[in-house]
Protein backbone atom coordinates (compact mmCIF):
# COMPACT_ATOMS: atom_id res chain seq x y z
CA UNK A 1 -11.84 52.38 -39.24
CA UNK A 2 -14.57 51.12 -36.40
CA UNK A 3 -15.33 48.28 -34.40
CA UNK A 4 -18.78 47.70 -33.45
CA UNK A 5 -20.49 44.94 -32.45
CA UNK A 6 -21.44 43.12 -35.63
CA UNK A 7 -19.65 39.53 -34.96
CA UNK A 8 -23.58 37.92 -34.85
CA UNK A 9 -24.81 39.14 -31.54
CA UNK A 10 -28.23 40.58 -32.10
CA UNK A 11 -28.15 43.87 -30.30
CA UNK A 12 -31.61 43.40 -28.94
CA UNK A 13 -30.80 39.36 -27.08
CA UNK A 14 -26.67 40.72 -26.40
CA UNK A 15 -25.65 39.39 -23.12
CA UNK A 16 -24.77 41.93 -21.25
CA UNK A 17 -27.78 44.21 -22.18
CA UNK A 18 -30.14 41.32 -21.06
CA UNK A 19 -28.00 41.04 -17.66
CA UNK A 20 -28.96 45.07 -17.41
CA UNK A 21 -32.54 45.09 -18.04
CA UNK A 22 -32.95 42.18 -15.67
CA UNK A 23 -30.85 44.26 -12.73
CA UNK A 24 -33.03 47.28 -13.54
CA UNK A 25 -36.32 45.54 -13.52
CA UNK A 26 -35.26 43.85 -10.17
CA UNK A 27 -34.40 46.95 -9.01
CA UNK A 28 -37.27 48.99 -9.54
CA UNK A 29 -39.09 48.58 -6.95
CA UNK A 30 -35.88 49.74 -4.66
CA UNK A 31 -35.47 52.90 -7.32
CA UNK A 32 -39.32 53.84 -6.73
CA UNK A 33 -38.58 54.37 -2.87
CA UNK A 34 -35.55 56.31 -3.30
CA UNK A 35 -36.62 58.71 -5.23
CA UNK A 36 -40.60 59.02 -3.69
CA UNK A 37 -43.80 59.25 -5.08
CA UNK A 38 -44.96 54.94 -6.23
CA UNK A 39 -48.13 56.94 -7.65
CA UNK A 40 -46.06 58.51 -10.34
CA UNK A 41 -43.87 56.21 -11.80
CA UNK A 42 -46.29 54.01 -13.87
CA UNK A 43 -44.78 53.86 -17.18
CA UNK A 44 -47.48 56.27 -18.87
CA UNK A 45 -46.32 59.64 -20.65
CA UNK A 46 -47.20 61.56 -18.21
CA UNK A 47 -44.73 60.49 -15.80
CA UNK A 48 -41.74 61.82 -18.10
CA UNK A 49 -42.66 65.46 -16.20
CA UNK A 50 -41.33 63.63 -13.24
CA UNK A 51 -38.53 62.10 -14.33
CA UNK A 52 -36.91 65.21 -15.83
CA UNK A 53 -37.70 67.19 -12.81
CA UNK A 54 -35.94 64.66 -11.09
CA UNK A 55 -32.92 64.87 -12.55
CA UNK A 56 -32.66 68.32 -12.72
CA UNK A 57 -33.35 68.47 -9.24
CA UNK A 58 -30.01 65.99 -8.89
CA UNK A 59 -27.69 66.58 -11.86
CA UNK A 60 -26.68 70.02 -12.81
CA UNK A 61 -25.24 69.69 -16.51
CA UNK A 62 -24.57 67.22 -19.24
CA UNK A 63 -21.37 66.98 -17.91
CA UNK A 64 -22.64 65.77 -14.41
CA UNK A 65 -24.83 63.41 -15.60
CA UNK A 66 -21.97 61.70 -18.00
CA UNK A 67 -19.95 61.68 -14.73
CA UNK A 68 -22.03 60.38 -13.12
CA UNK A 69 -23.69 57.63 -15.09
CA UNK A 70 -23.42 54.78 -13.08
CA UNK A 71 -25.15 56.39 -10.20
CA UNK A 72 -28.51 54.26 -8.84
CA UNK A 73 -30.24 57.14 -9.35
CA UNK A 74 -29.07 57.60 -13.27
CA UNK A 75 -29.45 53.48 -14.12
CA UNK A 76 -32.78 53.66 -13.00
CA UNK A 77 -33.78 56.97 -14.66
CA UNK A 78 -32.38 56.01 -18.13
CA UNK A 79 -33.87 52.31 -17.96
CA UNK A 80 -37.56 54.03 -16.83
CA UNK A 81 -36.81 56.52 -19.83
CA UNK A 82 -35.92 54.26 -22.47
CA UNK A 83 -39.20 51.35 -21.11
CA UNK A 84 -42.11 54.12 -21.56
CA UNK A 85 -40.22 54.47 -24.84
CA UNK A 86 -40.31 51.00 -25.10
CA UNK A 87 -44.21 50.86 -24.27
CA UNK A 88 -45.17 53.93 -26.17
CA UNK A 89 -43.53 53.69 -29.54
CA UNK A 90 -43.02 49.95 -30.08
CA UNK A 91 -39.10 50.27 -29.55
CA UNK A 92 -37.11 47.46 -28.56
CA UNK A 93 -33.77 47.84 -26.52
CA UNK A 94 -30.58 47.21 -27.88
CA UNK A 95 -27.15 47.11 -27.60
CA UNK A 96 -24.27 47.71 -29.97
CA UNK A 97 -20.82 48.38 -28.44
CA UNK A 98 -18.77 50.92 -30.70
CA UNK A 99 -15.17 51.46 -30.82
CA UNK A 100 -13.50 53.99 -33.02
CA UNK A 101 -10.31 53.34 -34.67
CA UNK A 102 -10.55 49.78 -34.10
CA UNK A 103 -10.20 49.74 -30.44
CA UNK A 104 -11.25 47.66 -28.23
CA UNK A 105 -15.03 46.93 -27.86
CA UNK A 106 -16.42 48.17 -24.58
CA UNK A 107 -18.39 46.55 -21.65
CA UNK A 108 -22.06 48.02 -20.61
CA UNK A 109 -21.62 50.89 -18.85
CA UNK A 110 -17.52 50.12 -19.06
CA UNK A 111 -16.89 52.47 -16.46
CA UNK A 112 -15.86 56.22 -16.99
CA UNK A 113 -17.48 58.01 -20.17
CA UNK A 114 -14.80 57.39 -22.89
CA UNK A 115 -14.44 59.41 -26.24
CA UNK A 116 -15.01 57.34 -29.34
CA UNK A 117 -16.65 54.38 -27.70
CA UNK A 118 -20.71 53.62 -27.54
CA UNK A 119 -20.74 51.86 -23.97
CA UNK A 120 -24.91 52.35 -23.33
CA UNK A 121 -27.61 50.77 -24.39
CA UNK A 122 -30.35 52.45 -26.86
CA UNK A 123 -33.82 52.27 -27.74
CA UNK A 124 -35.33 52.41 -31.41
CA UNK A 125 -37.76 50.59 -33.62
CA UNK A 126 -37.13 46.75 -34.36
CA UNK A 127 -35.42 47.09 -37.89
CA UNK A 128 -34.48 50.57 -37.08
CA UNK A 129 -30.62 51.42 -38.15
CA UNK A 130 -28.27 52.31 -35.30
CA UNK A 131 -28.04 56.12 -36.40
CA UNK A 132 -32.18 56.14 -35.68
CA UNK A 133 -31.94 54.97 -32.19
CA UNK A 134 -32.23 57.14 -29.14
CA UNK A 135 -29.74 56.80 -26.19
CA UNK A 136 -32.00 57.22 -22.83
CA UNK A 137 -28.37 58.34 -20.54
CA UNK A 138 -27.33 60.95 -23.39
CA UNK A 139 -31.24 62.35 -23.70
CA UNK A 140 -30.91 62.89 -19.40
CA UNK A 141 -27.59 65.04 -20.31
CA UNK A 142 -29.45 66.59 -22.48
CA UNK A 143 -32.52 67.87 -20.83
CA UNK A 144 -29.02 69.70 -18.79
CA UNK A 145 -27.95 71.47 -21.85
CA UNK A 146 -28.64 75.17 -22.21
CA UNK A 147 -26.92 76.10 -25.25
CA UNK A 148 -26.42 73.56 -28.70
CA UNK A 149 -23.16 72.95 -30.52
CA UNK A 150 -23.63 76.10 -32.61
CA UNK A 151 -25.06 78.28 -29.20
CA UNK A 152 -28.55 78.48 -29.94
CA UNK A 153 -30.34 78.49 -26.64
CA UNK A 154 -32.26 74.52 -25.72
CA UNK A 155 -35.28 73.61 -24.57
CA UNK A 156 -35.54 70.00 -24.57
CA UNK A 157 -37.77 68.05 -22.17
CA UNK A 158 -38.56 63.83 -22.12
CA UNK A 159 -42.21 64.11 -23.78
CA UNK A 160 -40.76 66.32 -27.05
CA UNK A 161 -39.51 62.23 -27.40
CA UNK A 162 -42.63 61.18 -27.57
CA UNK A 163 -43.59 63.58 -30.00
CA UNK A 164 -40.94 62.64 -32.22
CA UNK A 165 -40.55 61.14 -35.67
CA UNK A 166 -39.04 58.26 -35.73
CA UNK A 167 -38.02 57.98 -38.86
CA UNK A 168 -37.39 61.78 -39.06
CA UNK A 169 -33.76 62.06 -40.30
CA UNK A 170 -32.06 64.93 -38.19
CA UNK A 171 -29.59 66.07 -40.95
């Protein structure tokens, strides 16, 4: 048994997502200085070299950057992810909170990374099912990873997202 979000909030207009993407968007600007270099953060493809270099340079496993998710440093990184998504693909943002077993449903970013709850918002096409969309905090863990689920050596970077399918089905 699950709980999601399906009580008629529209995951793309949910409150608490739009409260996020305004924050983030106000606090770009702030974001930009932090981590240097204006010039290279303008939303293109190109700039997803940077971004990943940045948070290797900062985060040193999945298990950091799930730690630490609600670092500045993180927010900003996963909302400039998911918006050259965004501009690139056509996505839209979304929000669905998830909880297993019936539990209850979780806030945005609800505080520390729980097991069996969906607590971040995702990117994917407009009519796209929730199993198709891409989760910009859990791709930064990822670029982290060195070894999959079955230990098969990773190499995952930000533009193989680009490159993507999206309606590949990764069964």
């Amino acid at each position: 048994m699950t709980n999601s979000a399906g009580g008629g909030t529209d995951p793309q207009s949910h409150p608490q997502l739009l409260t996020w993407l305004e924050a983030r968007q106000e606090r770009f600007g702030t974001w930009v200085r932090d981590v240097g270099g204006p010039e290279v953060w303008d939303g293109s493809a190109e700039s997803l070299e940077a971004l990943e270099q940045l948070v290797r340079r900062h985060y040193d496993d999945q298990y950091h950057v799930l730690g630490a998710r609600m670092d500045p440093l993180l927010q900003g990184a996963a909302w400039y992810l998911g918006e050259v998504l965004r501009r690139e693909k056509g996505w839209v943002w979304k929000y669905q909170p998830f909880a297993v077993g019936g539990g209850v449903l979780p806030s945005l970013f609800g505080g520390a990374d729980r097991v069996g709850v969906i607590d971040d918002p995702c990117v994917a096409a407009p009519d796209a099912h929730e199993d198709d969309a891409l989760y910009p905090m859990r791709a930064l863990g990822e670029l982290l990873m060195t070894k999959d689920d079955q230990g098969e050596p990773v190499d995952f970077h930000l533009a193989d997202l680009l490159d993507e399918d999206e309606d590949a089905d990764d069964d």
